[in-house]
Protein backbone atom coordinates (compact mmCIF):
# COMPACT_ATOMS: atom_id res chain seq x y z
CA UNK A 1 5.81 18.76 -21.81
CA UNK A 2 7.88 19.87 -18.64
CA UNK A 3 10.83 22.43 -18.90
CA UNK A 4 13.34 22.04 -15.83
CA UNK A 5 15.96 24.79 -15.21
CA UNK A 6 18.93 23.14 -13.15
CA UNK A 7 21.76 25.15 -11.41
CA UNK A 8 24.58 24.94 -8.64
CA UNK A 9 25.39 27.96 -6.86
CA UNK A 10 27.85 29.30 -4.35
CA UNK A 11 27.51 32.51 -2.61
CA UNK A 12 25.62 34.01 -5.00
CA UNK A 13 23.65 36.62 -2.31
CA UNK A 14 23.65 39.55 -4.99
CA UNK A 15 21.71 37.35 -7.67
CA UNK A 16 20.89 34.39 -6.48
CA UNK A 17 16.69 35.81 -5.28
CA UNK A 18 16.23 37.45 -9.35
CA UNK A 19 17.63 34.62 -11.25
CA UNK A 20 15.85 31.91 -9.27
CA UNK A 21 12.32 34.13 -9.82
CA UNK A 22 13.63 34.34 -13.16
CA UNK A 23 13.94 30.86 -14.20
CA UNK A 24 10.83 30.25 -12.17
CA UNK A 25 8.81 32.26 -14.32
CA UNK A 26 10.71 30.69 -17.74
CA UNK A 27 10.33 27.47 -16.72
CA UNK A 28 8.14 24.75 -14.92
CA UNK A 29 10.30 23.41 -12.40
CA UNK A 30 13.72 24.73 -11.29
CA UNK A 31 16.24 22.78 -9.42
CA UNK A 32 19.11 24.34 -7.72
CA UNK A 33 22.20 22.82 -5.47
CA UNK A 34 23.90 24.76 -2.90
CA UNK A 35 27.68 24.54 -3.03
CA UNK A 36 28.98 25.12 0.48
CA UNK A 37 27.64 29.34 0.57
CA UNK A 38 28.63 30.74 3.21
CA UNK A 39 26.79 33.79 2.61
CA UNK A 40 22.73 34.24 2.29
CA UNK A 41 22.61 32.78 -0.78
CA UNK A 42 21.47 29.12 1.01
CA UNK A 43 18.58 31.15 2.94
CA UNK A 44 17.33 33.32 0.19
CA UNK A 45 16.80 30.03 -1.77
CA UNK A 46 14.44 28.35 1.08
CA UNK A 47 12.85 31.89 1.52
CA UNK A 48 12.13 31.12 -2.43
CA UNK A 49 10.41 27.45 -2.14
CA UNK A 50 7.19 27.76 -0.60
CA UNK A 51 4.39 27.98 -3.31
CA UNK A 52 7.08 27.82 -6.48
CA UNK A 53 8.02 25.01 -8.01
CA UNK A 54 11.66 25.09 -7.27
CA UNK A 55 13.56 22.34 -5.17
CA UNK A 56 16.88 23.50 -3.09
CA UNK A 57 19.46 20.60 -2.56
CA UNK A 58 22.53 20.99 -1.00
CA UNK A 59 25.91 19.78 -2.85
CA UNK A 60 28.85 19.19 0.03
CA UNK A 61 31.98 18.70 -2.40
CA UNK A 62 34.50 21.01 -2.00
CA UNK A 63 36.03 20.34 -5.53
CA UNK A 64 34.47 22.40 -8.18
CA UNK A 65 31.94 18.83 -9.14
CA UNK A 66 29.48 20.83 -11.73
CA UNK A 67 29.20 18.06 -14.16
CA UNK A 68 28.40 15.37 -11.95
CA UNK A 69 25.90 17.99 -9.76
CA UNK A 70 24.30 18.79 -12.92
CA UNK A 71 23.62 14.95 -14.05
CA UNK A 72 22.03 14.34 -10.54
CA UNK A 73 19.72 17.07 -10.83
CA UNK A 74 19.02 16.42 -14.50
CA UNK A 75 18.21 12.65 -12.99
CA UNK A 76 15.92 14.33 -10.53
CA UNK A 77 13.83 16.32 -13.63
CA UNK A 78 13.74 13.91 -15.26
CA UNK A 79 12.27 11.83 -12.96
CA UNK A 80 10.01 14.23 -12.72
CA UNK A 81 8.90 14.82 -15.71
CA UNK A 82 10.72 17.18 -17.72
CA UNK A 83 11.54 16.68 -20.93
CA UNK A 84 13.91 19.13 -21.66
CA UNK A 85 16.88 20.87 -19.53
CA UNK A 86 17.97 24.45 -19.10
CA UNK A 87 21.49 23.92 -17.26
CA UNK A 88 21.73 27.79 -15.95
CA UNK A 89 24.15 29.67 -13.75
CA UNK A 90 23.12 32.32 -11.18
CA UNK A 91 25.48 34.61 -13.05
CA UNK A 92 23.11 34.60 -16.43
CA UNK A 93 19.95 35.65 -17.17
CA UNK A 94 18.28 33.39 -20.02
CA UNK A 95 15.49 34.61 -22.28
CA UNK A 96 13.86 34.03 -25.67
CA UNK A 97 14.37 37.13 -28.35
CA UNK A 98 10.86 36.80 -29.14
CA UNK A 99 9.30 37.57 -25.90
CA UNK A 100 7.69 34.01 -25.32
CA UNK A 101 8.96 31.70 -21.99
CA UNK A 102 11.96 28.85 -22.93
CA UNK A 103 9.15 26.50 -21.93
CA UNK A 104 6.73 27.59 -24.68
CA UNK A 105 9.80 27.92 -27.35
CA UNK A 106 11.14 24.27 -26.55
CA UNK A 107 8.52 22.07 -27.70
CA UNK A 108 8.19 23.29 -31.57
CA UNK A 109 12.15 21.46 -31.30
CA UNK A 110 12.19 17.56 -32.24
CA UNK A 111 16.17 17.36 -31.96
CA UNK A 112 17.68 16.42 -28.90
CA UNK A 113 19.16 19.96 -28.14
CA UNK A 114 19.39 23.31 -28.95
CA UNK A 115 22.31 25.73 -28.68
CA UNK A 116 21.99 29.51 -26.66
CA UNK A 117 23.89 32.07 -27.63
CA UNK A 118 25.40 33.99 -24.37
CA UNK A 119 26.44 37.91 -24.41
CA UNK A 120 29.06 38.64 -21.70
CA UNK A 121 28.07 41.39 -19.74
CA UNK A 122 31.39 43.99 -18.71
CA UNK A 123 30.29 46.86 -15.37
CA UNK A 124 30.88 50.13 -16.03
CA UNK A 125 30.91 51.95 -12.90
CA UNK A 126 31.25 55.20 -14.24
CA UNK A 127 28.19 54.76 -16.50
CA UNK A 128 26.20 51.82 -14.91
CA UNK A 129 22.56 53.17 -13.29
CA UNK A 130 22.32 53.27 -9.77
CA UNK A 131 20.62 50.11 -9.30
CA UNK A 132 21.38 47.30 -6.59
CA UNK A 133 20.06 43.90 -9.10
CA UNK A 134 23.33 43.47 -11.29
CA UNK A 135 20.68 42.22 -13.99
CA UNK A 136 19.75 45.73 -14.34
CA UNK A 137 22.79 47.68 -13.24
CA UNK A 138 25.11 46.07 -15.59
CA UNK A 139 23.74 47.66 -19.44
CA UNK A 140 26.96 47.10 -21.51
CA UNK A 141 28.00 43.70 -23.42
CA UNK A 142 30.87 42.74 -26.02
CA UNK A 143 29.85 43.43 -29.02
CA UNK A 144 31.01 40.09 -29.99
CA UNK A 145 30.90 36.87 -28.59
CA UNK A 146 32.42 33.15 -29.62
CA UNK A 147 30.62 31.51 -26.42
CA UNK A 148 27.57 29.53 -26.02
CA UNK A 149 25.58 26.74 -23.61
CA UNK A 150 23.12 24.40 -24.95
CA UNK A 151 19.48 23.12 -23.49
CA UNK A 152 19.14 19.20 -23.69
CA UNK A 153 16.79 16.51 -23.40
CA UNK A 154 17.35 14.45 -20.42
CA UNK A 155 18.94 10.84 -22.33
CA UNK A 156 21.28 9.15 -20.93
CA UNK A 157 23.76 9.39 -23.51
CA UNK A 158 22.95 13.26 -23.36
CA UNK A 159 26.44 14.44 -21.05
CA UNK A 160 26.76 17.98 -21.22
CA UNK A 161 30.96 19.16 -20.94
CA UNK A 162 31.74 20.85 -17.77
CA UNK A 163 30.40 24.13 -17.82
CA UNK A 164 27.64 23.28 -19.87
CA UNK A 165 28.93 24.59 -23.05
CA UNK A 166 28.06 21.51 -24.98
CA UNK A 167 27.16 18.21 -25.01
CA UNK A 168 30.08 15.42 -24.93
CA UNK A 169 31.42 14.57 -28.59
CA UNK A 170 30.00 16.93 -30.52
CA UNK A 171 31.17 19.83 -31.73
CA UNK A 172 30.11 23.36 -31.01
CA UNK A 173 27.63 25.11 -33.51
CA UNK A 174 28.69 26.93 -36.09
CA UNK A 175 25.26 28.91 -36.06
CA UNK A 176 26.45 30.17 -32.76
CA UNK A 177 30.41 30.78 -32.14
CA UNK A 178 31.68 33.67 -33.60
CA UNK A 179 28.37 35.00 -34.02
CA UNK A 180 27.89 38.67 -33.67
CA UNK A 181 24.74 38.54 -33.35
CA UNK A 182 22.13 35.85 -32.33
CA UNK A 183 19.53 36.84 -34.62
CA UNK A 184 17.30 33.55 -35.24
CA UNK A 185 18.36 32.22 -32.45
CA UNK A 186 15.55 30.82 -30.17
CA UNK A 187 17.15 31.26 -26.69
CA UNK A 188 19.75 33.30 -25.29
CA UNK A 189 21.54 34.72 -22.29
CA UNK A 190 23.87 37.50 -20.77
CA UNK A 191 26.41 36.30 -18.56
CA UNK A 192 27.48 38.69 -15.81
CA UNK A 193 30.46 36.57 -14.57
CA UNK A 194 32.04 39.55 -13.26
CA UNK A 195 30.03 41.90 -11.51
CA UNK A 196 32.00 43.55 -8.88
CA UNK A 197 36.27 43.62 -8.07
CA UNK A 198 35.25 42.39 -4.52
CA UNK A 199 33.09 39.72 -6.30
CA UNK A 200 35.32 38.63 -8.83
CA UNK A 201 38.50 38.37 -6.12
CA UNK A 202 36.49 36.00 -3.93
CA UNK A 203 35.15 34.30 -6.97
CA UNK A 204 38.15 33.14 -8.88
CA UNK A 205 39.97 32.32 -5.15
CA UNK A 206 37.28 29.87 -4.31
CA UNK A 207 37.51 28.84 -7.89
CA UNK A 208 40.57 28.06 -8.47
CA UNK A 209 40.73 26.10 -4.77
CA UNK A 210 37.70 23.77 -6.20
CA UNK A 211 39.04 22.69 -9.42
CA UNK A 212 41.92 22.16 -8.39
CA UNK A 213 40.48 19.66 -5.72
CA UNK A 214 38.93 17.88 -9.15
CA UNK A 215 40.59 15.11 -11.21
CA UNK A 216 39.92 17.55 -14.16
CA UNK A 217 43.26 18.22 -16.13
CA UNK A 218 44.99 21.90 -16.25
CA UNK A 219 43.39 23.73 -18.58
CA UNK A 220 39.58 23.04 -17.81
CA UNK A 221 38.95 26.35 -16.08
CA UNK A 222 41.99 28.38 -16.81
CA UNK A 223 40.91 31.41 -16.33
CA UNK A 224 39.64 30.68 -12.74
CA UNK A 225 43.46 28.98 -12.39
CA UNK A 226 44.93 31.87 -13.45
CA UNK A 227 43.41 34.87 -12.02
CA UNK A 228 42.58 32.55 -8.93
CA UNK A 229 46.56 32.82 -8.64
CA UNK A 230 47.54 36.29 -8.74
CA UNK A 231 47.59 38.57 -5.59
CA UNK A 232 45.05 41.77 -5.27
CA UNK A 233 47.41 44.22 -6.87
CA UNK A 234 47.98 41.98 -9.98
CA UNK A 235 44.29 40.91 -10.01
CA UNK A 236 43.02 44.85 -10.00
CA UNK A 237 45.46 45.52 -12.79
CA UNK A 238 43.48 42.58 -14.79
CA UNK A 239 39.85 44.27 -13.69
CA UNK A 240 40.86 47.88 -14.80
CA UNK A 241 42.07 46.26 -17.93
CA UNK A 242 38.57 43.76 -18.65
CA UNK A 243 36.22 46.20 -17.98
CA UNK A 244 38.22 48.77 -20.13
CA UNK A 245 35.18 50.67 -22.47
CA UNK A 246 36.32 49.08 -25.01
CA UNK A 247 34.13 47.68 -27.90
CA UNK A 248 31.15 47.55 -26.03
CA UNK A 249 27.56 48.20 -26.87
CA UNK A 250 24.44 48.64 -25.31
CA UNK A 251 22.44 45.43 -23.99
């Protein structure tokens, strides 16, 4: 039984060195494709490889390809040898409530996937610890949350959607949207989209540039459309106002 964790990333300096050690130390292999950084994120990742099982790629699209990125590196496990897939972002930290690694959880499960609840994390600078890993700095969530991802076994007819939020014709699960809690659930994850204003401005620019270089239709990614559009002054007014302290609890 082989668990692979499979991610693309772009400039992703600030987390890119935890979540990789991370996943390393949740799973047995980890995959990840470099999308063009043009920061240290590319170097940190080679600085990772030797003695780790982790394999860096490089993915040269401009347009914002994650589906098709993640299939190839799900090929590439499961060539491999895995037999299941954890499809993670650089901006989420996954984990398993009761303590054990995903790649000890995974094999009890004789479905073909299993859905992860995901907690988004909001900064509070005015309350946050002084700490430089965002994984650490960042303490407060929503204290509800109608979003999830899923883990998968590697079959062809196994197509996650893009982002990774489930797989292709079915339906999300009920035991996880609208949850406000994930209690049961066997994996989960924070999601620190947002971690910084600089962050997010250069973030949702890029973003916005690379979908809309896809053949995906208008409203896959919206929100990086949208705030991806508005100029610095509109797109601090939208920061002040999402990381409001506002129905948030303690992580």
């Amino acid at each position: 039984m082989s668990v692979a964790a499979v991610a693309m990333m772009r400039n992703e300096e600030d987390v890119a060195e935890y979540v990789v050690r991370h996943m390393l130390d949740e799973c047995d292999l980890v995959i990840v494709a470099d999308n063009n950084s043009t920061d240290r994120t590319l170097d940190i990742l080679y600085r990772l490889m030797p003695g780790h099982a982790l394999l860096v790629e490089t993915e040269p699209h401009v347009a914002y390809l994650q589906q098709e990125t993640t299939m190839r590196l799900v090929a590439q496990a499961s060539a491999m040898g895995a037999d299941w897939i954890v499809p993670f972002d650089a901006d989420e930290w996954w984990f398993c409530p009761s303590g054990q690694r995903i790649a000890d959880v995974l094999p009890s499960y004789t479905g073909h996937a299993v859905p992860a609840g995901s907690w988004e994390m909001v900064p509070q600078p005015s309350d946050d610890p002084n700490e430089i890993n965002p994984f650490r700095r960042i303490v407060w969530r929503r204290r509800y949350s109608n979003q999830r991802k899923v883990v998968w076994r590697p079959r062809p007819w196994n197509v996650p959607t893009v982002g990774n939020h489930a797989l292709e014709g079915e339906p999300p699960s009920s035991e996880v949207v609208g949850a406000a809690n994930f209690k049961g659930q066997p994996i989960v994850l924070r999601h620190y989209p947002y971690r910084t204003f600089e962050q997010t401005r250069a973030k949702v620019r890029h973003g916005r540039a690379a979908l809309e270089a896809t053949p995906y239709p208008a409203g896959t990614g919206f929100h990086w459309r949208e705030l991806g559009a508005m100029d610095d002054e509109a797109l601090h007014r939208w920061w002040v106002e999402w990381t409001a302290p506002m129905d948030l609890v303690k992580a």
